[in-house]
Each structure stands twice: as C-alpha cells, then as structure tokens.
PDB file of N, CA and C in Angstrom:
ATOM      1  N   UNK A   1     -20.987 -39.214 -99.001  1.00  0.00           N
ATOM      2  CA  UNK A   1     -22.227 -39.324 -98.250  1.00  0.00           C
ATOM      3  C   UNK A   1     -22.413 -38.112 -97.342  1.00  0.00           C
ATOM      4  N   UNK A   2     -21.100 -37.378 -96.468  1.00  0.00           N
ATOM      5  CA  UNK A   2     -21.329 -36.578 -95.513  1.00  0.00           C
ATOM      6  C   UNK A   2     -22.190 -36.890 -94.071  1.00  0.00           C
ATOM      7  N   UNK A   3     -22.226 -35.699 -93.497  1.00  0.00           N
ATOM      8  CA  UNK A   3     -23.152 -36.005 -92.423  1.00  0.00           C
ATOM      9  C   UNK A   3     -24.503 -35.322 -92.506  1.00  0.00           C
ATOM     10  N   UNK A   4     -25.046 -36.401 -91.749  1.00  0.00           N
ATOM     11  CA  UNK A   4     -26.699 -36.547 -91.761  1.00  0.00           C
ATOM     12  C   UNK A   4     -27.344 -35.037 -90.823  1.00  0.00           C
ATOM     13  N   UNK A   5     -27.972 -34.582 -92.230  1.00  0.00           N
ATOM     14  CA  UNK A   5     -28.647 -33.145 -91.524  1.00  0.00           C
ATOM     15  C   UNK A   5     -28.871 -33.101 -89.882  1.00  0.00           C
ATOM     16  N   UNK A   6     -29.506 -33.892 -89.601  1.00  0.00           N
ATOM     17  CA  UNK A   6     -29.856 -33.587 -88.063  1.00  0.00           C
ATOM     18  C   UNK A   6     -28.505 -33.427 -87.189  1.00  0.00           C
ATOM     19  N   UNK A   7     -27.530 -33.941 -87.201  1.00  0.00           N
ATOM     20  CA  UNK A   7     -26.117 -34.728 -86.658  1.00  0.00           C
ATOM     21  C   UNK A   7     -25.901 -33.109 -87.013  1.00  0.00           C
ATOM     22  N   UNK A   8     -25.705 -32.849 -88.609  1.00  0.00           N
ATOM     23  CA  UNK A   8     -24.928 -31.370 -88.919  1.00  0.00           C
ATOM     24  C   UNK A   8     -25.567 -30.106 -88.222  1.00  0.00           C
ATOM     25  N   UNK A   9     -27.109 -30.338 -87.812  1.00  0.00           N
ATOM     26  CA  UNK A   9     -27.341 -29.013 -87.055  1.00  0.00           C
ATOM     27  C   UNK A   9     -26.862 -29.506 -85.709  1.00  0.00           C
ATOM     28  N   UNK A  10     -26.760 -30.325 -84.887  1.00  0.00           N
ATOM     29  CA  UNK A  10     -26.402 -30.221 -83.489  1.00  0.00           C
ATOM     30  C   UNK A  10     -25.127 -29.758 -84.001  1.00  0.00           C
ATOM     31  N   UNK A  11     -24.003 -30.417 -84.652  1.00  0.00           N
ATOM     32  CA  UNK A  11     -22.802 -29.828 -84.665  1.00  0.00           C
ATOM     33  C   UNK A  11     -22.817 -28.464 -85.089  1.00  0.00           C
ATOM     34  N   UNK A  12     -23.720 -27.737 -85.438  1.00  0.00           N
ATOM     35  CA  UNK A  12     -23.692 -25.847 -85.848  1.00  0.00           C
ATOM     36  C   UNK A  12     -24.396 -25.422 -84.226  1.00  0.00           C
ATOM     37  N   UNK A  13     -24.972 -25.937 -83.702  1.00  0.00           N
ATOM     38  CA  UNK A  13     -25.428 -25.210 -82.528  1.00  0.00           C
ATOM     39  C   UNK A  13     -24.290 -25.587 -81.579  1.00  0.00           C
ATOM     40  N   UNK A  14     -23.912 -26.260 -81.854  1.00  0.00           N
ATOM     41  CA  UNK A  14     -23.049 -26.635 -80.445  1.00  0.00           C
ATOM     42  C   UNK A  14     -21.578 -25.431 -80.583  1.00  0.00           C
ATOM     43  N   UNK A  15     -21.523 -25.388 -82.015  1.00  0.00           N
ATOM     44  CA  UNK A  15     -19.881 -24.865 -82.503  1.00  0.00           C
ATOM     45  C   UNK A  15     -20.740 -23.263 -82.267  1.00  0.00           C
ATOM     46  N   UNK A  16     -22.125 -22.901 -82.208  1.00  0.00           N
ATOM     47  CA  UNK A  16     -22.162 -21.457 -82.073  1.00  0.00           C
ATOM     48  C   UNK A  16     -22.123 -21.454 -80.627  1.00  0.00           C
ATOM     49  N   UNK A  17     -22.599 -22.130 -79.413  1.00  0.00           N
ATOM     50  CA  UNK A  17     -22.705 -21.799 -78.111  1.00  0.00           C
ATOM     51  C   UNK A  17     -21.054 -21.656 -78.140  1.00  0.00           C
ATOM     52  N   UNK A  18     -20.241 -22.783 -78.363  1.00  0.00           N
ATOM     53  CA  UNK A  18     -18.987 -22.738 -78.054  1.00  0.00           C
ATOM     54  C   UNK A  18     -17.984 -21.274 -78.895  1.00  0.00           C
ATOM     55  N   UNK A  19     -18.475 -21.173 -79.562  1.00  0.00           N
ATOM     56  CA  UNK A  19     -17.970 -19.858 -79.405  1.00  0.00           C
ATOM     57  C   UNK A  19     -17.861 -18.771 -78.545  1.00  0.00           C
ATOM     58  N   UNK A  20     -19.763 -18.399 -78.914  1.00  0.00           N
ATOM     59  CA  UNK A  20     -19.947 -17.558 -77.837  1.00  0.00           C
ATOM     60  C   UNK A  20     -19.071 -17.777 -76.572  1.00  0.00           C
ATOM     61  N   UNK A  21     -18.954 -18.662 -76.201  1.00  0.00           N
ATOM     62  CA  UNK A  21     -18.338 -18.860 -74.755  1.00  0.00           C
ATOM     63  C   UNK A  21     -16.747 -18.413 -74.799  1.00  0.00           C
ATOM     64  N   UNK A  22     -16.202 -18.654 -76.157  1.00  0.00           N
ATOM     65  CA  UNK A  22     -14.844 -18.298 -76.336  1.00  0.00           C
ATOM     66  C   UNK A  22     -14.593 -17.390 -76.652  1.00  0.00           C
ATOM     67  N   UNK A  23     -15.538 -16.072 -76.789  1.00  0.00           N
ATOM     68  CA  UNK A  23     -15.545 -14.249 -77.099  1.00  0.00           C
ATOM     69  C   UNK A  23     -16.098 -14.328 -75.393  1.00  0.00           C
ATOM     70  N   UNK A  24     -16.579 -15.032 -75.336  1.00  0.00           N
ATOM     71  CA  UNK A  24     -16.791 -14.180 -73.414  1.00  0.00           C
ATOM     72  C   UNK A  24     -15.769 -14.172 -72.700  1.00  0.00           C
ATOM     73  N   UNK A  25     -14.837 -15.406 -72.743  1.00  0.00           N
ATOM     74  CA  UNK A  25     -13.799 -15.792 -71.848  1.00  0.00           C
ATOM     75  C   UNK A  25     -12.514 -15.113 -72.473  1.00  0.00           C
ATOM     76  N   UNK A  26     -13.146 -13.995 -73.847  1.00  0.00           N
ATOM     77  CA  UNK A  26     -11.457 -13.086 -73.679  1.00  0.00           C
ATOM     78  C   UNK A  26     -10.762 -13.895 -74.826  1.00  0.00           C
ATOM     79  N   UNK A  27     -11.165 -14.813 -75.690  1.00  0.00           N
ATOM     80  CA  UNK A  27     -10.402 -16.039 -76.050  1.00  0.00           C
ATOM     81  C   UNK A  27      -9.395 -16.939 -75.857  1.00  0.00           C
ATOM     82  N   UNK A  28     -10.039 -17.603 -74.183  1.00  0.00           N
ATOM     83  CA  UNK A  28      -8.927 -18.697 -73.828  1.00  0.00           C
ATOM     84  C   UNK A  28      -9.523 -19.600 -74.860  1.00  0.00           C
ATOM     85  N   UNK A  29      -8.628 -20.795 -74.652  1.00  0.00           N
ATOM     86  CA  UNK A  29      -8.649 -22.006 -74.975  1.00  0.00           C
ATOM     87  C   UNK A  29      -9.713 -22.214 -74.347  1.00  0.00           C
ATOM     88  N   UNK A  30     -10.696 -23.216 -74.815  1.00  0.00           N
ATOM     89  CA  UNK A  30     -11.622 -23.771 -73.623  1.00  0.00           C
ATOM     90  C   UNK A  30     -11.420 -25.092 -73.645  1.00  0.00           C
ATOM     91  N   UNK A  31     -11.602 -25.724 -72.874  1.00  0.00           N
ATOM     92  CA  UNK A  31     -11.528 -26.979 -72.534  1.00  0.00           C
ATOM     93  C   UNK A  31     -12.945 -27.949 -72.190  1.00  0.00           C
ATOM     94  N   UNK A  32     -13.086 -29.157 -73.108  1.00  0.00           N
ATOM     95  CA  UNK A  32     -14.439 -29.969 -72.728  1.00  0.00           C
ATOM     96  C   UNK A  32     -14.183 -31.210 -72.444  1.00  0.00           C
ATOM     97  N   UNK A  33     -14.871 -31.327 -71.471  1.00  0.00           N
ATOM     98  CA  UNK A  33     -14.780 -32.846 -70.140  1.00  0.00           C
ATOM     99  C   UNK A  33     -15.678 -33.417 -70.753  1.00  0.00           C
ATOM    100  N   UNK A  34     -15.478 -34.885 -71.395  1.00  0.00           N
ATOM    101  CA  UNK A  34     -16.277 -35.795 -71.396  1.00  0.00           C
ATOM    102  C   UNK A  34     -16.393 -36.945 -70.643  1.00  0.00           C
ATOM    103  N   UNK A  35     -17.680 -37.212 -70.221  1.00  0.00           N
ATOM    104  CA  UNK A  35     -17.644 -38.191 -68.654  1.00  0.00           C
ATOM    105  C   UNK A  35     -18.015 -39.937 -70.147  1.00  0.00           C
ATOM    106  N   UNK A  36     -17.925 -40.094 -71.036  1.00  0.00           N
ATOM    107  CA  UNK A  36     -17.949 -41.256 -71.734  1.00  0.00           C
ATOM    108  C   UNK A  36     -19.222 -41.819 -71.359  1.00  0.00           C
ATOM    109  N   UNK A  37     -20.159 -41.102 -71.568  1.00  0.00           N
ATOM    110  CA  UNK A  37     -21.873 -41.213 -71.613  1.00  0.00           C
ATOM    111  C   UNK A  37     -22.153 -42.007 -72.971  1.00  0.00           C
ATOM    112  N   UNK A  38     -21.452 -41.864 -74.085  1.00  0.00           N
ATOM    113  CA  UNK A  38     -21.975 -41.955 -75.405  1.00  0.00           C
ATOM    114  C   UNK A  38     -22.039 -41.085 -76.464  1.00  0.00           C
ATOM    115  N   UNK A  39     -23.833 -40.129 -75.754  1.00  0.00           N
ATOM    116  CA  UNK A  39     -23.942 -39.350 -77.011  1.00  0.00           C
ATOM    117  C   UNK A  39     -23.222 -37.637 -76.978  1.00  0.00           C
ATOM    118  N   UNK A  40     -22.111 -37.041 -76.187  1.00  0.00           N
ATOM    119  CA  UNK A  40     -21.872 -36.494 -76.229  1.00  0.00           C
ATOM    120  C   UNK A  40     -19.959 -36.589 -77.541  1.00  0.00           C
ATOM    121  N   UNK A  41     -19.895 -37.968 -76.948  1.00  0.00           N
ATOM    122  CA  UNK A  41     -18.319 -38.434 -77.745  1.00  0.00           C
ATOM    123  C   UNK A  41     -18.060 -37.954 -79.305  1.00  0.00           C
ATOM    124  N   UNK A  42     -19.107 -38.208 -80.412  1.00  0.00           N
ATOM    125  CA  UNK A  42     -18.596 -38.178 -81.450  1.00  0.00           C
ATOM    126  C   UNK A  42     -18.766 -36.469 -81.863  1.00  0.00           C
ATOM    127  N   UNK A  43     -20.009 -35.850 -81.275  1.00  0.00           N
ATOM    128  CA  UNK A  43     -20.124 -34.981 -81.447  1.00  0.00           C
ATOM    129  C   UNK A  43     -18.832 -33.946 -80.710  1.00  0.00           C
ATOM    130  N   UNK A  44     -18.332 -34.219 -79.832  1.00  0.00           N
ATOM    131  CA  UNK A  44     -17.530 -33.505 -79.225  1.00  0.00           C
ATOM    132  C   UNK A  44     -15.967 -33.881 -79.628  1.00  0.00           C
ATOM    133  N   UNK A  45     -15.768 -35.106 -79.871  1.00  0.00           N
ATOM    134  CA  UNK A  45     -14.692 -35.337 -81.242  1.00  0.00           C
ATOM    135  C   UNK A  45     -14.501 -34.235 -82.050  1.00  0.00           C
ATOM    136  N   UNK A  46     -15.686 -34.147 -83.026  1.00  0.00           N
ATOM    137  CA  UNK A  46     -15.888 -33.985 -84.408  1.00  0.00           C
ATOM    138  C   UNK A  46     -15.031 -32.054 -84.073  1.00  0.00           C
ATOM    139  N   UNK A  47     -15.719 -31.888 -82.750  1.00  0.00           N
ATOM    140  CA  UNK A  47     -16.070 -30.529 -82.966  1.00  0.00           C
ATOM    141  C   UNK A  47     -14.136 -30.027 -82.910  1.00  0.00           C
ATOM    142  N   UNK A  48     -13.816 -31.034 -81.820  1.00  0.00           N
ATOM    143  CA  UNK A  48     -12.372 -30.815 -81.137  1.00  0.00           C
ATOM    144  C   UNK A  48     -11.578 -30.631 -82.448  1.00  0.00           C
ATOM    145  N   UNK A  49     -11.822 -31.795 -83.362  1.00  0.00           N
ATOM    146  CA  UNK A  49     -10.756 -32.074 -84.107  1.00  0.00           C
ATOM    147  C   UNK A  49     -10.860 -30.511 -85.258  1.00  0.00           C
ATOM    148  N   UNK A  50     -12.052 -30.111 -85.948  1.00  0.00           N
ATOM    149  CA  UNK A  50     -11.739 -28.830 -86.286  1.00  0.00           C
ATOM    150  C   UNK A  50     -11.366 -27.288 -85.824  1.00  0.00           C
ATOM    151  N   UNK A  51     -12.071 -27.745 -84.447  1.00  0.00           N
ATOM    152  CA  UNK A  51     -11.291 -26.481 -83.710  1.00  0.00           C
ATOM    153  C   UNK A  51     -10.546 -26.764 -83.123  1.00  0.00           C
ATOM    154  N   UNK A  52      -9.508 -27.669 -83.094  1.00  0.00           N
ATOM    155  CA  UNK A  52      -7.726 -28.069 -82.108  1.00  0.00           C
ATOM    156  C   UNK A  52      -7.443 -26.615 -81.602  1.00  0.00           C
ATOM    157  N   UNK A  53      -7.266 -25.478 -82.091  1.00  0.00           N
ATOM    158  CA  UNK A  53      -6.298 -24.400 -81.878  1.00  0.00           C
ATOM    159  C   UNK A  53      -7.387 -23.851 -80.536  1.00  0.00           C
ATOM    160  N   UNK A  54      -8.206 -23.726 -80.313  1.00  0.00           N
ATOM    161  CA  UNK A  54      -9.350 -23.257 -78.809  1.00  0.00           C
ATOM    162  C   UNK A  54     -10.087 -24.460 -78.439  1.00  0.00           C
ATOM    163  N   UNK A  55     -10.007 -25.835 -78.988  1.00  0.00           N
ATOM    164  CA  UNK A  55     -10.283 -26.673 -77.529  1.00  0.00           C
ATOM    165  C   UNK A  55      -9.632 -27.837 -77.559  1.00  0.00           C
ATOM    166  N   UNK A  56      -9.859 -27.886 -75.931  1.00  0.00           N
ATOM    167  CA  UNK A  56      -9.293 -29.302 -75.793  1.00  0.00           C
ATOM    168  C   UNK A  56      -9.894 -30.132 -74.915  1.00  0.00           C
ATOM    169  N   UNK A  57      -9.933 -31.633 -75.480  1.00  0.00           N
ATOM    170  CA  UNK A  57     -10.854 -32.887 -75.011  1.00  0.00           C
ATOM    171  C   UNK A  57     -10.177 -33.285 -73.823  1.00  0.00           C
ATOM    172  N   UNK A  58     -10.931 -33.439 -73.049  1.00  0.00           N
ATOM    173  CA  UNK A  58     -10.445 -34.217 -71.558  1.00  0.00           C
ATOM    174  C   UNK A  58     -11.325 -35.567 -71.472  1.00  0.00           C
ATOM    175  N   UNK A  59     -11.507 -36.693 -71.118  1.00  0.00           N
ATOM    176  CA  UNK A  59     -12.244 -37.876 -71.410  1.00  0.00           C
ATOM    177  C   UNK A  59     -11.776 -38.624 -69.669  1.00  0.00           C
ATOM    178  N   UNK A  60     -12.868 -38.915 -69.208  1.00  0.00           N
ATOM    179  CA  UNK A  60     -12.519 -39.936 -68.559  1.00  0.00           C
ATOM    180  C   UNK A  60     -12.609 -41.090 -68.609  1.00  0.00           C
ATOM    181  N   UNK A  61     -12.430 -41.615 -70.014  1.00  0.00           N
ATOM    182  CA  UNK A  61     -12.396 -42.956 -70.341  1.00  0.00           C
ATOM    183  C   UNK A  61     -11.097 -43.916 -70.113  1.00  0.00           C
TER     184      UNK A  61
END
C-alpha cells in the first residue's frame, strides 16, 4: 500500500528543512523534542527511525 502522497510530501519537506539545518550546524547530530501533541509523533518517528545516525527523539510522553 505505502504511504499516502500527502503524508509522503510532508515527510520530503520536513527531511529537506532537517537537513538543511544539519549542513548549517557543521553536521551535529540534531536532536527533536516532541511535546506529544499528536500530529507531529508519527511524522517525526518515521523521520528518526531512517535517519538514527543525525537524529535523535526526545518525547515528553
């Protein structure tokens, strides 16, 4: 089935800002805080779990 076009472009815009941000910062690791709102979770999952090696999930759940 895959994922649903709309779902797959937020996950390409989100994985290009987050880059960008990880050629600015020199390539640290970056790190993303999720406050357990909802609609930030799966998308920010999805993204963690293919890029493990430059980010990492913080959750305050």
């Amino acid at each position: 089935m895959g994922i649903p076009r709309g779902l797959q472009e937020t996950l390409d815009r989100f994985s290009a800002k987050l880059e960008s941000i990880f050629n600015s910062s020199g390539g640290r690791k970056l790190n993303l805080f999720d406050c357990g709102g909802g609609g930030i979770d799966l998308i920010a999952v999805a993204i963690v779990t293919v890029h493990a090696d430059v980010l990492t999930l913080t959750s305050s759940n």
